[in-house]
Protein backbone atom coordinates (compact mmCIF):
# COMPACT_ATOMS: atom_id res chain seq x y z
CA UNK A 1 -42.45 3.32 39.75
CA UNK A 2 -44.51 3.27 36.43
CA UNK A 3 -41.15 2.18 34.26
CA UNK A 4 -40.56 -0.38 37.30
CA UNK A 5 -44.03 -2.15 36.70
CA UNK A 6 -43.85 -2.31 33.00
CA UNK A 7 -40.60 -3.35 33.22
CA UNK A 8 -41.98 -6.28 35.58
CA UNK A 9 -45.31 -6.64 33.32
CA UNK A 10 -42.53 -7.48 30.05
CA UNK A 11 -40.60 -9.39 32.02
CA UNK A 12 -44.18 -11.90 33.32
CA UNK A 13 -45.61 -12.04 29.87
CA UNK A 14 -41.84 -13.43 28.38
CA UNK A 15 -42.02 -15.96 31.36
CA UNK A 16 -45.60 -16.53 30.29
CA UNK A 17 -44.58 -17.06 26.73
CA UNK A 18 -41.90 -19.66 27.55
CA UNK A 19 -44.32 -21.87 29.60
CA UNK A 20 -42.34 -21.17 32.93
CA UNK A 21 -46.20 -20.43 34.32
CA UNK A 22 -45.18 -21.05 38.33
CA UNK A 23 -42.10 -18.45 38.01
CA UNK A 24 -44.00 -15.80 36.65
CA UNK A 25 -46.88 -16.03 38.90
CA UNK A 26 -44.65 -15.69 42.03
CA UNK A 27 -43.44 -12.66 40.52
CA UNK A 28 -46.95 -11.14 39.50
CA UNK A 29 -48.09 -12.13 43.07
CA UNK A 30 -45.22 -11.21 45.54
CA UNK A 31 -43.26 -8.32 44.19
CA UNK A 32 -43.99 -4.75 45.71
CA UNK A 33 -44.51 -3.41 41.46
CA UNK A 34 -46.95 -5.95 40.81
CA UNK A 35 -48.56 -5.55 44.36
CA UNK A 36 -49.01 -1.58 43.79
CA UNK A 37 -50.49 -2.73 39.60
CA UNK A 38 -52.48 -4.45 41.31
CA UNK A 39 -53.87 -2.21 44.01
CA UNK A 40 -53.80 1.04 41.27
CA UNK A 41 -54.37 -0.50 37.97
CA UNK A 42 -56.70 -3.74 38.83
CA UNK A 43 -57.71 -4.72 35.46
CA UNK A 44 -54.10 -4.34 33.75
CA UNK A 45 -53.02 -6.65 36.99
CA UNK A 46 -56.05 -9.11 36.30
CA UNK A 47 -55.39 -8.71 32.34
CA UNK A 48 -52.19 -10.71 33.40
CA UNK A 49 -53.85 -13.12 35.49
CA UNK A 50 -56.03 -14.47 32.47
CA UNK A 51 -52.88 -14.35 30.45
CA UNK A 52 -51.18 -17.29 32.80
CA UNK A 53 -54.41 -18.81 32.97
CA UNK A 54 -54.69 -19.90 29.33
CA UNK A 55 -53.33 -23.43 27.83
CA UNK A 56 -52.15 -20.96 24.83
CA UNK A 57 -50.19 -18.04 24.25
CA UNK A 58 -50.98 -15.45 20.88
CA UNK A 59 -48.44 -12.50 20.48
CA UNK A 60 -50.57 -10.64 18.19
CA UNK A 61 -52.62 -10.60 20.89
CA UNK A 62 -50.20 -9.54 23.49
CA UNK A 63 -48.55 -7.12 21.48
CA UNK A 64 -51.62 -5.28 19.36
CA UNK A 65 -48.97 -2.38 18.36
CA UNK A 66 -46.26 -3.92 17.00
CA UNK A 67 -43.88 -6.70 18.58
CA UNK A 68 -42.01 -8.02 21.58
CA UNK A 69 -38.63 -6.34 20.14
CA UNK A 70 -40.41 -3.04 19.56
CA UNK A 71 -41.75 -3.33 23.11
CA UNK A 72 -38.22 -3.88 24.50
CA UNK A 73 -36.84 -1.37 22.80
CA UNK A 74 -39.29 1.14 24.15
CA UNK A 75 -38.59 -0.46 27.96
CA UNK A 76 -35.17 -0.09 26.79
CA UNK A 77 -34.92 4.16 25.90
CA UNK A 78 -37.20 4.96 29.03
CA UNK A 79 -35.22 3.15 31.64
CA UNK A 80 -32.04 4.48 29.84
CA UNK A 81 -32.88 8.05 31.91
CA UNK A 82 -32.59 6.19 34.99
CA UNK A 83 -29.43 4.38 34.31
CA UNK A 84 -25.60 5.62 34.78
CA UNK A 85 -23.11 4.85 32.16
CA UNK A 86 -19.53 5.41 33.66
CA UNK A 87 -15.98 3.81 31.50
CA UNK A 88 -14.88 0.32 33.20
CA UNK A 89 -11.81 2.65 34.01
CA UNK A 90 -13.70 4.28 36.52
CA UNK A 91 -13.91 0.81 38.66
CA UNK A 92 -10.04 0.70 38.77
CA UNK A 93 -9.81 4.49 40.01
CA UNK A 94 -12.21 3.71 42.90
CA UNK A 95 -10.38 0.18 43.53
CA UNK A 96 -7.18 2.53 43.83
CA UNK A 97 -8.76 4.63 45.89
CA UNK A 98 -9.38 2.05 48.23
CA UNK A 99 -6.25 0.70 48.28
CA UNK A 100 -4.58 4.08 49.17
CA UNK A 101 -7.14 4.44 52.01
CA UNK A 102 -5.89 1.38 53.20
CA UNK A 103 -2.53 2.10 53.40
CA UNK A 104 -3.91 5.78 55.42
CA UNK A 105 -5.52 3.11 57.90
CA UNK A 106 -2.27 1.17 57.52
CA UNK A 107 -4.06 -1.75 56.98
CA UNK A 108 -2.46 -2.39 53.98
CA UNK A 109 1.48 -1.59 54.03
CA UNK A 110 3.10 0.62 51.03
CA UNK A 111 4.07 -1.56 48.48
CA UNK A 112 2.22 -4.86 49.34
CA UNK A 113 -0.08 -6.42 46.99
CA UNK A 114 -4.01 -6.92 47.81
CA UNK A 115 -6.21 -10.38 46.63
CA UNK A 116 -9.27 -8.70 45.36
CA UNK A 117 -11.12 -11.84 44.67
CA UNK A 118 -10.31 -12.54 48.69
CA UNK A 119 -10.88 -8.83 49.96
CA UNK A 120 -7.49 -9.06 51.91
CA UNK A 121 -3.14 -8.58 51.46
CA UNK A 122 -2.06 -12.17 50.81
CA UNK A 123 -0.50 -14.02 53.99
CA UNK A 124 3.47 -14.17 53.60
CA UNK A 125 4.88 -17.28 54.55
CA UNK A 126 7.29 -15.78 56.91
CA UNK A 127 9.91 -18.36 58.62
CA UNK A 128 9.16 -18.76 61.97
CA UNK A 129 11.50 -17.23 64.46
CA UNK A 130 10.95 -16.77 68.52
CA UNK A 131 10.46 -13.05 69.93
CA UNK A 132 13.06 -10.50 70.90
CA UNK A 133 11.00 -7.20 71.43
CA UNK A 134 7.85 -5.39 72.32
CA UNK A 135 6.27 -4.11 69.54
CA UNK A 136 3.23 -2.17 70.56
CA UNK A 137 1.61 -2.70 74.07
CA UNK A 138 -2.56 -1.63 74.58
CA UNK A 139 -3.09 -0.43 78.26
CA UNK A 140 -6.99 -1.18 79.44
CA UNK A 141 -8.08 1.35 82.14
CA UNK A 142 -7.11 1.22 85.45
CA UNK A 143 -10.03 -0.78 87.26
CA UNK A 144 -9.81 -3.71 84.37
CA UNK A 145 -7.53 -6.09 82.64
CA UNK A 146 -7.48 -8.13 79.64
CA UNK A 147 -8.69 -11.87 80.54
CA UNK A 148 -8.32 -13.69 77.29
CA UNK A 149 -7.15 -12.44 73.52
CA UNK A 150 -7.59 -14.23 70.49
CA UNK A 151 -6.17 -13.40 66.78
CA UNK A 152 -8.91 -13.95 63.94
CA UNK A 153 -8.47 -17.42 61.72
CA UNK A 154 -8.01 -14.96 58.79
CA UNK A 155 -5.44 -12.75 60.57
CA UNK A 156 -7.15 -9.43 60.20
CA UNK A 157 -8.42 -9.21 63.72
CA UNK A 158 -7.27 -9.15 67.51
CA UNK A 159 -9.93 -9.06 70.13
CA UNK A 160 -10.11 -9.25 73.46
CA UNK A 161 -12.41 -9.77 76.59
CA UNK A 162 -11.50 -7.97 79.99
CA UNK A 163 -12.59 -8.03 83.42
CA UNK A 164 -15.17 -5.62 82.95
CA UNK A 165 -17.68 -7.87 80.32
CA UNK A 166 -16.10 -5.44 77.21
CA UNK A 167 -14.97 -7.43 74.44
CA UNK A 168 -12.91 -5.24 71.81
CA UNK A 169 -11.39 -5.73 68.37
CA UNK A 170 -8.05 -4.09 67.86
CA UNK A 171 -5.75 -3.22 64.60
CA UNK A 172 -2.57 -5.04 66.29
CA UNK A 173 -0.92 -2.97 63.50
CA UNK A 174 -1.12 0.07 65.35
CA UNK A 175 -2.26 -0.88 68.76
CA UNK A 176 -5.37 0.90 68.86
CA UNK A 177 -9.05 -0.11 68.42
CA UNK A 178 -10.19 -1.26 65.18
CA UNK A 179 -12.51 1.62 63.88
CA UNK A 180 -13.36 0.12 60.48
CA UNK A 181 -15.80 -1.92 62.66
CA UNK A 182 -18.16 0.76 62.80
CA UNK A 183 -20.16 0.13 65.98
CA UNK A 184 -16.84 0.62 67.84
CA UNK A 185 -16.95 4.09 65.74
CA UNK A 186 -19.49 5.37 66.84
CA UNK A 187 -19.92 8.14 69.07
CA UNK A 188 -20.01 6.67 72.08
CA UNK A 189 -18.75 3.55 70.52
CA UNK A 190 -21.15 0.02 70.59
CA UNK A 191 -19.33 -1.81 72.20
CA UNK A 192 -19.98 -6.26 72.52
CA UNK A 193 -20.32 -7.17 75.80
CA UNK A 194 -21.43 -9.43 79.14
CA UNK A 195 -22.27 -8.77 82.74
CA UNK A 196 -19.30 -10.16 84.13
CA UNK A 197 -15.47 -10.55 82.97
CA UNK A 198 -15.01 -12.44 79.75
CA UNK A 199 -12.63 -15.70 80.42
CA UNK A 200 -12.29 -17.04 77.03
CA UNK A 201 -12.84 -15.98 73.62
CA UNK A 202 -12.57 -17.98 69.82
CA UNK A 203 -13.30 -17.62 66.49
CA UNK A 204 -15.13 -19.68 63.81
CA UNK A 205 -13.01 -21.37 61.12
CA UNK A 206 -13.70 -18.50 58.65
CA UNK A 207 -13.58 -15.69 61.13
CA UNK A 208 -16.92 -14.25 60.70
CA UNK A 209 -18.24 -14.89 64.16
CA UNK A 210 -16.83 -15.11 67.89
CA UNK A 211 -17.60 -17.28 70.76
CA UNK A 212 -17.31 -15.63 74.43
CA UNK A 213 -17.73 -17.17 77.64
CA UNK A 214 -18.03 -15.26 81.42
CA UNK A 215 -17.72 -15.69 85.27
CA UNK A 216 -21.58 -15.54 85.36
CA UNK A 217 -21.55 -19.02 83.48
CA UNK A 218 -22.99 -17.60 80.28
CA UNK A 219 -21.96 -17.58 76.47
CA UNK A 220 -22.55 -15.57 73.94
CA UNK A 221 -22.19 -15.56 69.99
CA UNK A 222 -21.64 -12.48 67.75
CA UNK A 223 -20.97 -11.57 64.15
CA UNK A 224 -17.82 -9.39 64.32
CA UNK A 225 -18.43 -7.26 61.55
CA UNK A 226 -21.25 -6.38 63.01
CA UNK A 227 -21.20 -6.38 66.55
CA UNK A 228 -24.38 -8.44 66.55
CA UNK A 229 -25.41 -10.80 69.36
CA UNK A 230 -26.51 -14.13 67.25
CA UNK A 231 -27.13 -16.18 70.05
CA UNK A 232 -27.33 -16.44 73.99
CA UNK A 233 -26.99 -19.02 75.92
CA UNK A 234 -27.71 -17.59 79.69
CA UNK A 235 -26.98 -20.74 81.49
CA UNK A 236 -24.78 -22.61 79.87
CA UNK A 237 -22.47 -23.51 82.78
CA UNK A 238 -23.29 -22.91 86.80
CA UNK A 239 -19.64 -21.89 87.11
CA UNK A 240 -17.84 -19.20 85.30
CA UNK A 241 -16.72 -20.57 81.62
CA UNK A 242 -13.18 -21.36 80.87
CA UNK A 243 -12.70 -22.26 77.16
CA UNK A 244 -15.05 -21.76 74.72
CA UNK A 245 -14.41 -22.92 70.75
CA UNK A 246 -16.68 -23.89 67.79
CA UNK A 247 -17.04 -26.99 65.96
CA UNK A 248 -15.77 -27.53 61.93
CA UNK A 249 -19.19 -26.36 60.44
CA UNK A 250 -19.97 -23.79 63.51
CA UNK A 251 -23.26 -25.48 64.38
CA UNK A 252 -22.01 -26.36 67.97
CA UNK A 253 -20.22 -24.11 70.55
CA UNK A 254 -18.23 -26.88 72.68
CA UNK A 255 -17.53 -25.46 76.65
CA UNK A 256 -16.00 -26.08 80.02
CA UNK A 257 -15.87 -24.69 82.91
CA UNK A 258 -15.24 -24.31 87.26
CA UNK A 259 -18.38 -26.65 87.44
CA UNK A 260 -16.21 -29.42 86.57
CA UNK A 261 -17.77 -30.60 82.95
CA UNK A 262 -17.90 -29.64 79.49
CA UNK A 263 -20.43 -29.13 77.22
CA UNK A 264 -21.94 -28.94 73.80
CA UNK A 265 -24.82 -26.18 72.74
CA UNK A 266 -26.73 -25.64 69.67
CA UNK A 267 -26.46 -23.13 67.95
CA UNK A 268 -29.96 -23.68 66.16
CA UNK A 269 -31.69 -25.20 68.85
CA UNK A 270 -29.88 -22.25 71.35
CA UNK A 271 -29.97 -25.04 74.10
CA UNK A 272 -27.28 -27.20 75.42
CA UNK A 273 -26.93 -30.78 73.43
CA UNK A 274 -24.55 -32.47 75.61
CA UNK A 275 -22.81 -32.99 79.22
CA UNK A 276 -19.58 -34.48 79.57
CA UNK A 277 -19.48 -35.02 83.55
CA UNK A 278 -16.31 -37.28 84.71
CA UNK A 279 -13.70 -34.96 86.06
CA UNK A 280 -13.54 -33.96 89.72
CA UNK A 281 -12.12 -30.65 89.61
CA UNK A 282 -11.81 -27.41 86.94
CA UNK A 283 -12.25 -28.58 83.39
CA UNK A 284 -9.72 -25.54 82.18
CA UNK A 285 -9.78 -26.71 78.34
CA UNK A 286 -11.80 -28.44 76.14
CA UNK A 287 -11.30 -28.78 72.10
CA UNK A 288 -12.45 -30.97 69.46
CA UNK A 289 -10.02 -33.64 67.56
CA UNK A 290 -9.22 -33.08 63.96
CA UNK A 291 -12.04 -35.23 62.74
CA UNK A 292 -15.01 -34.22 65.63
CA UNK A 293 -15.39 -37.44 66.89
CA UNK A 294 -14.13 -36.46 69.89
CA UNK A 295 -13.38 -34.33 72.79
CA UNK A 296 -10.66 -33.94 74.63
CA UNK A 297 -10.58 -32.11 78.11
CA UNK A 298 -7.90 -30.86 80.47
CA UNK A 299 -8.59 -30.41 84.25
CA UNK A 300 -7.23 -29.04 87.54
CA UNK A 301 -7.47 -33.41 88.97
CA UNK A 302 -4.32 -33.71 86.65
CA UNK A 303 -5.91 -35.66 83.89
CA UNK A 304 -6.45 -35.50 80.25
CA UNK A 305 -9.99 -37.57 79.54
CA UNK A 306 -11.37 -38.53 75.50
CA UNK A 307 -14.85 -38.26 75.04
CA UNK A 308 -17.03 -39.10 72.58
CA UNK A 309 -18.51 -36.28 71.22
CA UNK A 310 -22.01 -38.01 70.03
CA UNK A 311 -22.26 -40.40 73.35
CA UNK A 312 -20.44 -38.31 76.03
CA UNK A 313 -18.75 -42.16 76.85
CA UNK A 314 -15.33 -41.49 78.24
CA UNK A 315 -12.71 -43.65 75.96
CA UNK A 316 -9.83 -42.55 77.68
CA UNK A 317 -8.20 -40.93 80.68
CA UNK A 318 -4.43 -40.11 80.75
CA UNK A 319 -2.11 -37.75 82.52
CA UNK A 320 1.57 -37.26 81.65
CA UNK A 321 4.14 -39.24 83.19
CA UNK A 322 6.59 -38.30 86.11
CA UNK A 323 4.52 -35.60 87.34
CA UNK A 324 3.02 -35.47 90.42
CA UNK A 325 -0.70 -36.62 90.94
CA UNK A 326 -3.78 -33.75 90.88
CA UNK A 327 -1.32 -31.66 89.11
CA UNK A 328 -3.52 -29.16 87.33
CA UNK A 329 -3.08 -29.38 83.72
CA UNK A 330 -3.95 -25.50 82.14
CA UNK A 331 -4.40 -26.37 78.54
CA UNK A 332 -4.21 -28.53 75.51
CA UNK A 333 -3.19 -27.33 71.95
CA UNK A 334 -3.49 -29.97 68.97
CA UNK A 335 -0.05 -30.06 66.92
CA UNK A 336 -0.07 -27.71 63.89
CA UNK A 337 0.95 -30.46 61.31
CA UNK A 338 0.39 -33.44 63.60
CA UNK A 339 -2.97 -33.50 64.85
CA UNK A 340 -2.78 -36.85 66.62
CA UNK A 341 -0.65 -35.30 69.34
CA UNK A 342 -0.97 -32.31 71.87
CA UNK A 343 1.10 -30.06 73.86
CA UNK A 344 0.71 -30.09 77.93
CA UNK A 345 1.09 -27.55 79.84
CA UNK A 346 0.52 -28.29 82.86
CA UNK A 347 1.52 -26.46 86.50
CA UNK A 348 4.95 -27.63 86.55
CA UNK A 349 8.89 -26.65 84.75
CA UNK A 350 7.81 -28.81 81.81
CA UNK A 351 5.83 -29.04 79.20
CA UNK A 352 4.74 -32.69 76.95
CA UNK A 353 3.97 -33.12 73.11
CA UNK A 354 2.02 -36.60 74.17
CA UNK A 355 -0.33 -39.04 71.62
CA UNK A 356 -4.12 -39.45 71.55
CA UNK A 357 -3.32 -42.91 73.52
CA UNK A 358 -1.27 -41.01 76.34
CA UNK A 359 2.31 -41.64 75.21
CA UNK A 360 4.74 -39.35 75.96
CA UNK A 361 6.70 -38.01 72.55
CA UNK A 362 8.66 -35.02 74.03
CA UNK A 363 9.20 -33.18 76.67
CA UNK A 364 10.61 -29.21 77.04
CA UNK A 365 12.04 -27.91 80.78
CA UNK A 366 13.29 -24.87 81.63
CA UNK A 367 14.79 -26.42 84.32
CA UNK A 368 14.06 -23.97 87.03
CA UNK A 369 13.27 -25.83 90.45
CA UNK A 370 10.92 -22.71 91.99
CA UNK A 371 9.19 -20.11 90.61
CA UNK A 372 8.86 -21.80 86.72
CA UNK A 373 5.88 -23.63 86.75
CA UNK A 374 4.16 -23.03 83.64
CA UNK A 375 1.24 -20.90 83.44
CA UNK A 376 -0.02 -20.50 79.77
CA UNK A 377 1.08 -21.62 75.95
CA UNK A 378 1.03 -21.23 72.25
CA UNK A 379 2.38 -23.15 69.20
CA UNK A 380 3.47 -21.72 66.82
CA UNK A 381 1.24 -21.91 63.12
CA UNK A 382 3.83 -24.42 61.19
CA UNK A 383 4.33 -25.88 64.93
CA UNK A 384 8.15 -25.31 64.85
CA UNK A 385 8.05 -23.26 68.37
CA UNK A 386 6.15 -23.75 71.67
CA UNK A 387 6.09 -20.38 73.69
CA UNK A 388 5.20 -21.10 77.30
CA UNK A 389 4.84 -18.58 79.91
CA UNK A 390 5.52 -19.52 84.10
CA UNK A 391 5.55 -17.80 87.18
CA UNK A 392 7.79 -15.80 86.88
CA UNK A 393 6.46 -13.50 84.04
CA UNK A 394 8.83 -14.97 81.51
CA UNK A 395 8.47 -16.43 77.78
CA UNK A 396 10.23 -19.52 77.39
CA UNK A 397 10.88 -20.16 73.67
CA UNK A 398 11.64 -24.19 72.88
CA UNK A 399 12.37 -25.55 69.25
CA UNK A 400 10.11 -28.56 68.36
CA UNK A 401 12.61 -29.83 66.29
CA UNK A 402 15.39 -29.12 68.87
CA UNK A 403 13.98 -30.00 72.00
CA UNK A 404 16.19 -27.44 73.88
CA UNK A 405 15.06 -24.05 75.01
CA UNK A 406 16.80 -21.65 72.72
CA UNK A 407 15.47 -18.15 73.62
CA UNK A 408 13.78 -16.93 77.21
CA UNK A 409 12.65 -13.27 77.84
CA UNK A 410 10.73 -11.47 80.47
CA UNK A 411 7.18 -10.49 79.18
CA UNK A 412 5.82 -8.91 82.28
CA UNK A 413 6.04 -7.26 85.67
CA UNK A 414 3.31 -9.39 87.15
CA UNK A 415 0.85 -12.33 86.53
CA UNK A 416 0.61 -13.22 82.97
CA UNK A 417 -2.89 -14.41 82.25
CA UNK A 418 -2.50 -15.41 78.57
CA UNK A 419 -1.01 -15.74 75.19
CA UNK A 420 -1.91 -16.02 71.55
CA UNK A 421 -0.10 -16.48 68.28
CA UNK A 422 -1.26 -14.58 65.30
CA UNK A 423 -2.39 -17.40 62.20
CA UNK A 424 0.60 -16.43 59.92
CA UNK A 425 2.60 -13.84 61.14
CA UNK A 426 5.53 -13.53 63.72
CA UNK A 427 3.85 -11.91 66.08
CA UNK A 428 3.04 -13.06 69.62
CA UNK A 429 0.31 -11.10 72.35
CA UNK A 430 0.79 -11.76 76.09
CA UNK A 431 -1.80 -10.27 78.25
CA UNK A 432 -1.52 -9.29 82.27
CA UNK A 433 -2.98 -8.42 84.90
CA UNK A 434 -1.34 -5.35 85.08
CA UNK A 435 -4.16 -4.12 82.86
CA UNK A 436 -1.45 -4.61 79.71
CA UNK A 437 -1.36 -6.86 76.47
CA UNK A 438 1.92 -6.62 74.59
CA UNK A 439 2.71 -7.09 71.05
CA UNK A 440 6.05 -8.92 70.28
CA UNK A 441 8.25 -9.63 67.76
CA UNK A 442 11.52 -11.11 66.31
């Protein structure tokens, strides 16, 4: 500690010299060094006290036995004991090292290139092409069941909330959990968590924190690398939550839920902002627009409402055309590369790409008069595919640029809950209640 304070000494008199008084009295007065000069060695601390006091500065006085370079250069050959001096080739070795533990993890394939300066392989723009196969399947234990999955903006994780309040993060790469996070490591693993099953799940833009919401109409916030609850919001909704997703600059966590509204919660404040009330049944999704003006909510009454995200004014109310009245509409996805329309899928053979003003643009059927009423969908990241999921347990695959339904497989043996498309990869997760989520690819 004695090299530390003279280090810290030099380094207030040189700030002391070069008039920047105000810096070097917040270091003299709030670092632990000077704090323990002071408490040891009072008159050396006080010594330096007088020295920022004065209009003037003398170095002969300062430095009685000899000068401010022969000072540093004694600082400089008794801290040199305490320093390490390794070649710059050692950083590459443990950089390699890295990588090749990477590859062990298989997080990092053989042969693939890694983006140091953004800590990750570099996304391949792969063209997008509908599934054909399973690739890996997770099974949950026998009393639960996966009820919601989401992939990470970033692409690195998969995570998902079951029926029995766990929420895990998975390497989809090898279908098991994700034990670089190390609270899932642990022995018994640290798992995040709520009371009661976890309906929906999201990231934030740059993937550092998820949203959940439960049954028990609460929401929760966490820092994934961490496992760290941020944030709880313990009422949040009187029903159980079913969408949860974060605004642009994650200030605001933007909800709906079986109590028939959505809402808006602070994530300073930790208390809810706004209340959009309007529908009269479920509100089953809720998302921003493009810009955050607005808000856009799907229901169970068969409409599509516009909201004003600052006044909670309802601009607009819309439901798509030839479909029967109070038919429940399951979810809303904004268009890839067209964010002033939406897919529809609502509980019926087809699905809509419709405008913000309610217009119809397209429409995909699978043409099955029982048993294919939609359940669940994804678009795909360049918004070339819509996969939609119905009754009975199959993936319908429709071109966007097509319109026709090109590819249809069976996905499960019995109700599919969900389904999520990884950010930039082929690679599609379905999720059951069959206590199953399956991987697939082309």
């Amino acid at each position: 500690m004695a090299k530390l304070i003279a280090l810290y000494e030099q380094i207030v008199l040189e700030l002391a010299e070069l008039k920047e008084i105000e810096v070097a009295r917040t270091i003299l007065r709030q670092t632990q060094p000077m704090t323990i000069l002071k408490q040891d060695q009072p008159e050396r601390y006080l010594r330096l006290e007088h020295i920022l006091a004065r209009s003037f500065f003398d170095p002969k006085e300062i430095y009685p036995a000899g000068s401010k370079e022969k000072r540093r250069a004694e600082l400089a050959q008794s801290l040199i004991q305490e320093v390490s001096v390794v070649p710059p080739s050692r950083l590459l070795s443990l950089l390699g090292q890295a990588l090749k533990y990477q590859q062990l993890k298989g997080q990092l394939p053989v042969g693939q290139t890694y983006d140091l300066f953004r800590g990750k392989a570099p996304e391949k723009d792969e063209n997008e092409s509908y599934p054909t196969r399973v690739n890996k399947h997770i099974k949950f234990s026998e009393k639960s069941h996966p009820e919601s999955a989401v992939f990470s903006p970033d692409g690195q994780f998969l995570v998902t909330g079951s029926y029995d309040g766990f929420i895990e993060v998975w390497d989809f790469l090898s279908g098991t959990l994700n034990k670089q996070l190390k609270y899932q490591n642990d022995e018994p693993p640290k798992f995040m968590m709520h009371k009661d099953a976890v309906l929906c799940l999201n990231f934030s833009k740059d993937s550092e924190h998820l949203v959940s919401g439960s049954q028990d109409g609460k929401i929760k916030v966490w820092q994934i690398k961490t496992g760290r609850c941020l944030r709880r919001f313990e009422k949040a909704h009187t029903e159980g939550v079913t969408t949860v997703c974060f605004s642009k600059e994650t200030s605001t966590v933007l909800s709906a839920s079986f109590d028939h509204t959505a809402r808006i919660h602070g994530l300073k404040s930790g208390k809810t902002l706004k209340i959009f009330r309007g529908h009269s049944s479920y509100v089953n999704d809720a998302i921003f627009t493009s810009d955050g003006q607005n808000v856009l909510t799907a229901s169970s009454d068969g409409t599509i409402k516009i909201w004003d995200s600052k006044t909670t004014e309802c601009i607009q109310t819309f439901s798509p055309a030839n479909v029967a009245l109070d038919t429940t509409i399951n979810q809303i996805v904004l268009m890839p590369r067209n964010v002033e329309q939406l897919v529809v899928c609502n509980r019926s053979n087809t699905l809509y790409i419709m405008n913000l003003n309610g217009q119809v643009v397209k429409s995909f059927s699978n043409a099955k008069k029982e048993g294919g009423d939609f359940i669940c969908c994804s678009v795909s990241p360049k918004g070339e595919w819509i996969y939609a999921i119905g009754e009975d347990f199959t993936m319908y695959c429709f071109s966007v640029t097509t319109g026709k339904l090109e590819h249809s497989l069976k996905v499960h043996d019995k109700d599919v809950i969900g389904i999520c498309h990884h950010p930039h990869r082929n690679l599609i997760a379905t999720y059951c209640d069959d206590g199953f989520l399956k991987l697939w690819k082309p």
